[in-house]
Protein backbone atom coordinates (compact mmCIF):
# COMPACT_ATOMS: atom_id res chain seq x y z
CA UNK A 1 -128.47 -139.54 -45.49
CA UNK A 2 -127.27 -142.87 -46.54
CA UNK A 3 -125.35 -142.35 -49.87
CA UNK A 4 -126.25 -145.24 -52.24
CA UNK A 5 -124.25 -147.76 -54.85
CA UNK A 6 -125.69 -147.23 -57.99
CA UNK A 7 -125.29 -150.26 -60.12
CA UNK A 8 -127.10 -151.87 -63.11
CA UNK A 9 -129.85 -154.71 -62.34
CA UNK A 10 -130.76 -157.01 -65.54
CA UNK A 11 -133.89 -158.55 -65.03
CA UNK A 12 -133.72 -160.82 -67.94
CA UNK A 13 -130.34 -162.20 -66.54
CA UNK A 14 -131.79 -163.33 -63.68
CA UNK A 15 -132.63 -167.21 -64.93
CA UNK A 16 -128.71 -167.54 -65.18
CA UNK A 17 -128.12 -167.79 -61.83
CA UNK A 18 -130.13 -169.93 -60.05
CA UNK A 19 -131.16 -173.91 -60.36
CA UNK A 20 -134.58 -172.73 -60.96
CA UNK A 21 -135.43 -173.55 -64.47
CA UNK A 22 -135.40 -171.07 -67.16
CA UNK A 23 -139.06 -170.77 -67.97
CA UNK A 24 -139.97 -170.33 -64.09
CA UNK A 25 -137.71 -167.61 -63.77
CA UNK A 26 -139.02 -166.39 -66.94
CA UNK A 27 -142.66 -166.38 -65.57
CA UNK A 28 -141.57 -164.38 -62.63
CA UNK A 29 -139.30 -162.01 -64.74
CA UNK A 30 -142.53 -161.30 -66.52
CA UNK A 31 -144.39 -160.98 -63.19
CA UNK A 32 -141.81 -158.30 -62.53
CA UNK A 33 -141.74 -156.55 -65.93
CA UNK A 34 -145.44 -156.18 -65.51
CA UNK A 35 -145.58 -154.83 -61.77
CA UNK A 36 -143.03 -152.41 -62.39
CA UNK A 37 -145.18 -151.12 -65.93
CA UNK A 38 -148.27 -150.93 -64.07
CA UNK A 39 -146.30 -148.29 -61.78
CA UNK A 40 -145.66 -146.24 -64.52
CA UNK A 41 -141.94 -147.65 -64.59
CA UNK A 42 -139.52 -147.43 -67.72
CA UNK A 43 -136.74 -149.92 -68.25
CA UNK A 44 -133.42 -147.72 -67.54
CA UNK A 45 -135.66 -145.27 -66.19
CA UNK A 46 -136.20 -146.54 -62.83
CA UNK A 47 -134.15 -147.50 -59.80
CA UNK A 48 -134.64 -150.32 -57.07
CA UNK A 49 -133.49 -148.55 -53.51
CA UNK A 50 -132.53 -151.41 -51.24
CA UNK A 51 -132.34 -151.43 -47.58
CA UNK A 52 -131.30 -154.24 -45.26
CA UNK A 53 -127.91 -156.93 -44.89
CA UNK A 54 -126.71 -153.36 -47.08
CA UNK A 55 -128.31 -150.44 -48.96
CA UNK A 56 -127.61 -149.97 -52.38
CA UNK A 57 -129.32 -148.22 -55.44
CA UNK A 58 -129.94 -150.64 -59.17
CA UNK A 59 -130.96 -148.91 -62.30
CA UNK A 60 -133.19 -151.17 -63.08
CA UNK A 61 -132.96 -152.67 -66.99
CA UNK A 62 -135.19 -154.83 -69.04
CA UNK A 63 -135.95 -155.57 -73.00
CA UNK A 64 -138.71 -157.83 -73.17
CA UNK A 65 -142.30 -156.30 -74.25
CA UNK A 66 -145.07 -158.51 -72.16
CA UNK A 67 -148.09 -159.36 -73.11
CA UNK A 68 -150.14 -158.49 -70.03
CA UNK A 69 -153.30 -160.80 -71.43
CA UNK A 70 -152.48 -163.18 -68.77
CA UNK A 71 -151.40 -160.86 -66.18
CA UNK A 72 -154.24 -159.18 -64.76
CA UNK A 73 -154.71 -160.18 -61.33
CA UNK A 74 -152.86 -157.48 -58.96
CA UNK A 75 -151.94 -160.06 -55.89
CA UNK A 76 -150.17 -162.65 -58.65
CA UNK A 77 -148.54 -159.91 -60.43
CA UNK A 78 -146.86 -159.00 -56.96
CA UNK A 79 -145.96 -162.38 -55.84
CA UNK A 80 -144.05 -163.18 -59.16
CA UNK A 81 -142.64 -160.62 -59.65
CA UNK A 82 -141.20 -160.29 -55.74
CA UNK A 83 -139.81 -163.60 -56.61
CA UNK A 84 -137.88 -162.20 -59.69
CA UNK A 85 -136.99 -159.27 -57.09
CA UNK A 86 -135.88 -161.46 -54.56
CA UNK A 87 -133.87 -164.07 -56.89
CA UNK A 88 -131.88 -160.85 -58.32
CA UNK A 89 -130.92 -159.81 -54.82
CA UNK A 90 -129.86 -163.05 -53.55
CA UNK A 91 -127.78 -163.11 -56.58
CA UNK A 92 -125.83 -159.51 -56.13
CA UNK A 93 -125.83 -159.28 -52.45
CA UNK A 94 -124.75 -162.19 -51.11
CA UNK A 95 -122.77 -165.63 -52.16
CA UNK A 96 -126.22 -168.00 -52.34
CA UNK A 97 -128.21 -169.39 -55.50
CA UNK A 98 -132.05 -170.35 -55.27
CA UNK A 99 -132.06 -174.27 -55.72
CA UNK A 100 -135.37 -174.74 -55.00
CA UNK A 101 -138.89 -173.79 -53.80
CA UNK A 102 -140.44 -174.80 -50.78
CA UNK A 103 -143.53 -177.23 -49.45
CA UNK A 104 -146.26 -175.50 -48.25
CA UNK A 105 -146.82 -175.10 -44.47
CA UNK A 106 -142.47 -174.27 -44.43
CA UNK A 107 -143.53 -171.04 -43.71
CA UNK A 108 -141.29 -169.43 -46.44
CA UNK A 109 -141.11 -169.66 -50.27
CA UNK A 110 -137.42 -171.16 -51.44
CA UNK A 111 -134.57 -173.06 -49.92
CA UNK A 112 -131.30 -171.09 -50.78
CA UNK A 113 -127.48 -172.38 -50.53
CA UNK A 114 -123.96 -171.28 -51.59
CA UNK A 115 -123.27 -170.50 -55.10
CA UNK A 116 -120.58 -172.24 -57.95
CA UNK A 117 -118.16 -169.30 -57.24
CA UNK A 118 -118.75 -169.31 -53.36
CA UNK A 119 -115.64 -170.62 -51.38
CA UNK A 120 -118.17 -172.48 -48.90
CA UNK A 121 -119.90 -174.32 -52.04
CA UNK A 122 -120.21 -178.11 -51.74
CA UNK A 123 -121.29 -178.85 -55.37
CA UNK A 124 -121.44 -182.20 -54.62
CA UNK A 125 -123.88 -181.53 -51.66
CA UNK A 126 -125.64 -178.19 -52.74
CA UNK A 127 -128.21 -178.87 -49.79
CA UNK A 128 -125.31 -179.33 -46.98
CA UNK A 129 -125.80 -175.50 -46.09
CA UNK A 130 -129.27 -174.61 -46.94
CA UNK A 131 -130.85 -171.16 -46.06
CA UNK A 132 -134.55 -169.94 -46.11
CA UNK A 133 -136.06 -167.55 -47.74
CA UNK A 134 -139.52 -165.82 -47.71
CA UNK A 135 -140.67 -163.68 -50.39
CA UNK A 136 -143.13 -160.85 -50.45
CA UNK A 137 -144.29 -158.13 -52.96
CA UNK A 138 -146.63 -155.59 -52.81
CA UNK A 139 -147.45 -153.61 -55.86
CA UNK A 140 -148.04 -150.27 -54.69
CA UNK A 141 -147.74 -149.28 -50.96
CA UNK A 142 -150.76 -147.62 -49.25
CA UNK A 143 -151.77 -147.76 -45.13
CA UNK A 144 -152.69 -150.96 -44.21
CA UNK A 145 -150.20 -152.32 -46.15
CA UNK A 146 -146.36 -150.99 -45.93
CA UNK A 147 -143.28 -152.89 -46.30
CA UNK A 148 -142.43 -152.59 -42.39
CA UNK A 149 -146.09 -154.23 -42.00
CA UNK A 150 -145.27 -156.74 -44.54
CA UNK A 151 -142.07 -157.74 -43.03
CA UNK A 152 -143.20 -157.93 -39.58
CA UNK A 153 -145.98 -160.37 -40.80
CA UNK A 154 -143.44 -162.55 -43.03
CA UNK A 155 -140.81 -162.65 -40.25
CA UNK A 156 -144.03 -164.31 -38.03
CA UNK A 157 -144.76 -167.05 -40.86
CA UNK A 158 -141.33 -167.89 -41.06
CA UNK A 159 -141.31 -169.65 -37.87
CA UNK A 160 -143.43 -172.54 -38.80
CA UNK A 161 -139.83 -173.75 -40.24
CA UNK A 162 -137.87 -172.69 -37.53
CA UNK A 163 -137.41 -176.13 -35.83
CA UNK A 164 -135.12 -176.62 -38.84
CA UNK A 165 -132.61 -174.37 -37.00
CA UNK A 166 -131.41 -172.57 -40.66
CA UNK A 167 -131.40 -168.90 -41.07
CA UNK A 168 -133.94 -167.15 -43.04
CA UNK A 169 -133.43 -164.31 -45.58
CA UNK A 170 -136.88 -162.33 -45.84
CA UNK A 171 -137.22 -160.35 -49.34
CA UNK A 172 -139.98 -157.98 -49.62
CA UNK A 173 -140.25 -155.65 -52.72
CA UNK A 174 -142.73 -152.86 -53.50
CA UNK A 175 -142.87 -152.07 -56.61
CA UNK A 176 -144.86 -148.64 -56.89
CA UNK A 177 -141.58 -146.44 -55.58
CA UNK A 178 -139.92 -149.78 -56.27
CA UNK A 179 -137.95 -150.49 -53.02
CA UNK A 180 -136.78 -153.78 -51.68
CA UNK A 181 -136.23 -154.98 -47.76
CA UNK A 182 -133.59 -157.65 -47.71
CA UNK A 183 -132.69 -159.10 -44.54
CA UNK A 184 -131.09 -162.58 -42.71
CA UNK A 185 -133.27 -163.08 -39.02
């Protein structure tokens, strides 16, 4: 039995760290909020169990009340809020910031590089030593559709981009137990 960090996750925060601006990651905060709600999920109530570059445990903590008027589709309520997921982890686990999203037909989501506070940071060339990474979230687990199956099918669309010869970190949250697969292929 793997015996677990537990540390504090702000969701709120998240917009802080990233060159994303603040009302995107707000959107996808909300995204989040809402997918985790819809679970039955309470803010300080709830923890994230994350497996993959390392396996830690977050107590997961927000403030905001959402109005879920304009959150009602299941499938965008999952994407956004895997981004939020996704942006947090890259954030706590490793020494990267998002700086941007992708094109379409990249075969992932965001283009990722070294943080302010990162030894290997360029800030005068943030996109020197870029990183992909493809997002995923699933709102409750059932059958056909697992993490594991997720991942497997995300690791497969990444290499559309893989002539670009830069590693790829795949994120993939569910947020029904919530748990989170975060790996570099």
């Amino acid at each position: 039995m793997t015996e677990y960090i537990k540390e504090d996750l702000f969701l709120e925060q998240m917009h802080r760290k990233h060159k994303i601006s603040d009302v995107v990651c707000d959107f996808y905060t909300e995204g989040c909020i809402v997918a985790l709600e819809r679970n039955g999920h309470i803010s300080k109530n709830v923890y994230l169990s994350v497996d993959g570059i390392t396996e830690k445990k977050y107590r997961l903590i927000w403030d905001k009340k959402v109005n879920t008027n304009g959150w009602q589709e299941d499938k965008v309520i999952a994407e956004f809020g895997g981004y939020c997921m996704a942006f947090l982890l890259v954030s706590e686990l490793t020494e990267f910031t998002v700086l941007r999203q992708a094109k379409t037909r990249t075969g992932v989501d965001f283009y990722i590089g070294y943080n302010e506070k990162s030894r290997l940071s360029d800030q005068e060339n943030f996109f020197k030593d870029l990183v992909r990474m493809e997002v995923s979230g699933i709102l409750k687990e059932n059958g056909s559709n697992t993490v594991q199956k997720r991942y497997k099918k995300k690791l497969d669309q990444t290499r559309q981009s893989d002539h670009q010869k830069i590693p790829v970190f795949i994120a993939i949250t569910e947020f029904g137990s919530p748990k989170s697969k975060f790996l570099m292929k």
